[in-house]
C-alpha atoms as a PDB file:
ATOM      1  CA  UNK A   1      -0.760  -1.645 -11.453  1.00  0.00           C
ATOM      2  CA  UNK A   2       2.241   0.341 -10.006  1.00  0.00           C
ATOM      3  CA  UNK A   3       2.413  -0.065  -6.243  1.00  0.00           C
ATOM      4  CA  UNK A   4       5.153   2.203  -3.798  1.00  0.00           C
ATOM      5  CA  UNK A   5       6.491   1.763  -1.150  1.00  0.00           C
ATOM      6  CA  UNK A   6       7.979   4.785   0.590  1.00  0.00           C
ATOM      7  CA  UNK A   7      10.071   5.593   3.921  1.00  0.00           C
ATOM      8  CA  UNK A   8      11.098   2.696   5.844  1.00  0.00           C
ATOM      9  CA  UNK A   9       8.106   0.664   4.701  1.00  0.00           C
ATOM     10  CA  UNK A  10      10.902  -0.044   1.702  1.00  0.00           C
ATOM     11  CA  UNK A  11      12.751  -1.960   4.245  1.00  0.00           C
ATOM     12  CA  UNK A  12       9.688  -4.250   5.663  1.00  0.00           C
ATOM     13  CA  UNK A  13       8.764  -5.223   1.555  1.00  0.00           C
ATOM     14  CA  UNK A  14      12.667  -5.449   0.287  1.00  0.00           C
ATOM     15  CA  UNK A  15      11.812  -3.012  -2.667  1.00  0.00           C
ATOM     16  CA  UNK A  16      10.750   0.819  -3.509  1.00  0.00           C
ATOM     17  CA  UNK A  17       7.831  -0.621  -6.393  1.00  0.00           C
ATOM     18  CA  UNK A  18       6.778  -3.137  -8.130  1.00  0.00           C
ATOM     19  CA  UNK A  19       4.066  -3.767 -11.133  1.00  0.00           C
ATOM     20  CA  UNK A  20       1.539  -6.190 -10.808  1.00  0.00           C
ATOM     21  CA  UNK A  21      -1.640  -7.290 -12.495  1.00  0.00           C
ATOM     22  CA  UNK A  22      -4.494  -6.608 -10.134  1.00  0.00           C
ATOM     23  CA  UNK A  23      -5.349  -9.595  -8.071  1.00  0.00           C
ATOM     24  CA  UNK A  24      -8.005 -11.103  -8.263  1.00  0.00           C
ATOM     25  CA  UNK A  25     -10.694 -10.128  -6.106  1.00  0.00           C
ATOM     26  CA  UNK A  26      -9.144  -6.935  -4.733  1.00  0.00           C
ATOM     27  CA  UNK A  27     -11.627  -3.914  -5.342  1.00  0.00           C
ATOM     28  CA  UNK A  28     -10.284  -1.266  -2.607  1.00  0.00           C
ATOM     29  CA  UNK A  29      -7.249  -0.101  -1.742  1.00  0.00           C
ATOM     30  CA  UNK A  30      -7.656  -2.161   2.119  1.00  0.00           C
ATOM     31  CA  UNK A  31      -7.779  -5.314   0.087  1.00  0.00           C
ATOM     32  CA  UNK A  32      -5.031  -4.697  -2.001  1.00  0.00           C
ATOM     33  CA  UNK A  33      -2.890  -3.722   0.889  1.00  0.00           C
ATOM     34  CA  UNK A  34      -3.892  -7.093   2.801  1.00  0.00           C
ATOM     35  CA  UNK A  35      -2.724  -8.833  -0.329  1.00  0.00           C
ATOM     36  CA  UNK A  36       0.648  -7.235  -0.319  1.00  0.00           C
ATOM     37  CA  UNK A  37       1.129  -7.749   3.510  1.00  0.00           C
ATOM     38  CA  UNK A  38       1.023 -11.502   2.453  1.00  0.00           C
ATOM     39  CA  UNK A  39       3.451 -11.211   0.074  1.00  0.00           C
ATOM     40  CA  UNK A  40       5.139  -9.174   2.444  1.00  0.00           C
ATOM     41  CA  UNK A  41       4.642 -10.521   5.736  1.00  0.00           C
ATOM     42  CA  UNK A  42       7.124  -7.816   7.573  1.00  0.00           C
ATOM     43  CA  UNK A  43       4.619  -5.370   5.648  1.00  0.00           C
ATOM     44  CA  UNK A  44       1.798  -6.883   6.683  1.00  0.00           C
ATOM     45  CA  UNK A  45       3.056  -6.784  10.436  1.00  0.00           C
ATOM     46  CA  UNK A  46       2.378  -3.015  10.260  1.00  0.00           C
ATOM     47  CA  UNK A  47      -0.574  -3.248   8.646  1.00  0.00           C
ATOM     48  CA  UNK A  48      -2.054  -4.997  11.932  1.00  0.00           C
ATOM     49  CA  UNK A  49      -1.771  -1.394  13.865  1.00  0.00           C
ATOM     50  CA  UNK A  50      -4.245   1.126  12.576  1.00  0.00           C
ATOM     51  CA  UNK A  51      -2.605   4.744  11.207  1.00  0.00           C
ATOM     52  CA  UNK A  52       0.422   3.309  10.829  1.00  0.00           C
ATOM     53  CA  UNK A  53       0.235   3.322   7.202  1.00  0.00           C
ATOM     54  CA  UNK A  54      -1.114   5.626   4.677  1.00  0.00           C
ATOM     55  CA  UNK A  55      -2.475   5.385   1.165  1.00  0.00           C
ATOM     56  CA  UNK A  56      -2.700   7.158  -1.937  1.00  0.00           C
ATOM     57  CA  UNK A  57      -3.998   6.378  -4.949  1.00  0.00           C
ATOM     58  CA  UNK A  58      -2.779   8.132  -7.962  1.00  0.00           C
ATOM     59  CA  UNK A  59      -0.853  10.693  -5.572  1.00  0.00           C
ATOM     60  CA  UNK A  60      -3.827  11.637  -3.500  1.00  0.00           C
ATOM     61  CA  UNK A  61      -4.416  10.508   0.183  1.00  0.00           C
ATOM     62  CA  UNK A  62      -7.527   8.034   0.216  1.00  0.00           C
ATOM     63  CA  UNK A  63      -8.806   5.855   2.867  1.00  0.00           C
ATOM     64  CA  UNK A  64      -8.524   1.887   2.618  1.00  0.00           C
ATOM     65  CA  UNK A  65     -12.130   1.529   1.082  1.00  0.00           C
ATOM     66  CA  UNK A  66     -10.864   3.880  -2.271  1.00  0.00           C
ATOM     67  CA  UNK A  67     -11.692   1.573  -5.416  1.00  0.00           C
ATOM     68  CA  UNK A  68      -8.861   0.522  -6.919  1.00  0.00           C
ATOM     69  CA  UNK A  69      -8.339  -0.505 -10.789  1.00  0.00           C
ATOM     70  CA  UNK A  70      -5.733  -2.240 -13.240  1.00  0.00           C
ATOM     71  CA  UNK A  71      -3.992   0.855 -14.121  1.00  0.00           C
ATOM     72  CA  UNK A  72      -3.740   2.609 -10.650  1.00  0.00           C
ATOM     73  CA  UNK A  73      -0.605   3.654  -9.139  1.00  0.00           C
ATOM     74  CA  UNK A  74      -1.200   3.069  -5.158  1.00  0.00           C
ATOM     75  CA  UNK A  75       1.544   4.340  -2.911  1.00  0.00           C
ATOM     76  CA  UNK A  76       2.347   3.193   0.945  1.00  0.00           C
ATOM     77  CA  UNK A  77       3.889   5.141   3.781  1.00  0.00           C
ATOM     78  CA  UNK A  78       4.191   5.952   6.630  1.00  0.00           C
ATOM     79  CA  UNK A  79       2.244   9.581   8.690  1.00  0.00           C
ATOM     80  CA  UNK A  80       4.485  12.370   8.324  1.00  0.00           C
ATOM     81  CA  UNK A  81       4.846  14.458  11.234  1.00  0.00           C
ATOM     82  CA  UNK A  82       6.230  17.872  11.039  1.00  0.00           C
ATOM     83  CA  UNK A  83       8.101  20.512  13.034  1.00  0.00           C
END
């Protein structure tokens, strides 16, 4: 699975991507991202405040309990605000 990390959530995981086999026991897309905030710990610091983050899965804006699967591409970032 292809995992992104976008804005300055880049700077709290020290990369823009990276592949990795689905772990196991992650099924949703909240799971996934509580495994990566322990790889991650800065990450996972965010994760603790709800709204801070957003997902998508396969470029579309889903909520943490969106299935996720082996060949997903899930993407992190930050709410964009607009003017």
């Amino acid at each position: 699975m292809k995992v992104r990390y976008f804005a300055w959530l880049r700077q709290r995981t020290g990369v823009a991507e990276e592949e990795l086999p689905l772990p196991e026991g992650v099924r949703t897309v909240g799971e996934l991202a509580r495994y990566l905030g322990e790889r991650h710990p800065r990450f996972g610091e965010v994760l603790r405040t709800p709204g801070v983050v957003r997902f998508a899965l396969n470029q579309e804006y889903v909520d943490a309990d969106a299935p996720v699967g082996p060949d997903d591409e899930v993407a992190f970032f930050p709410p964009v605000t607009g003017g």
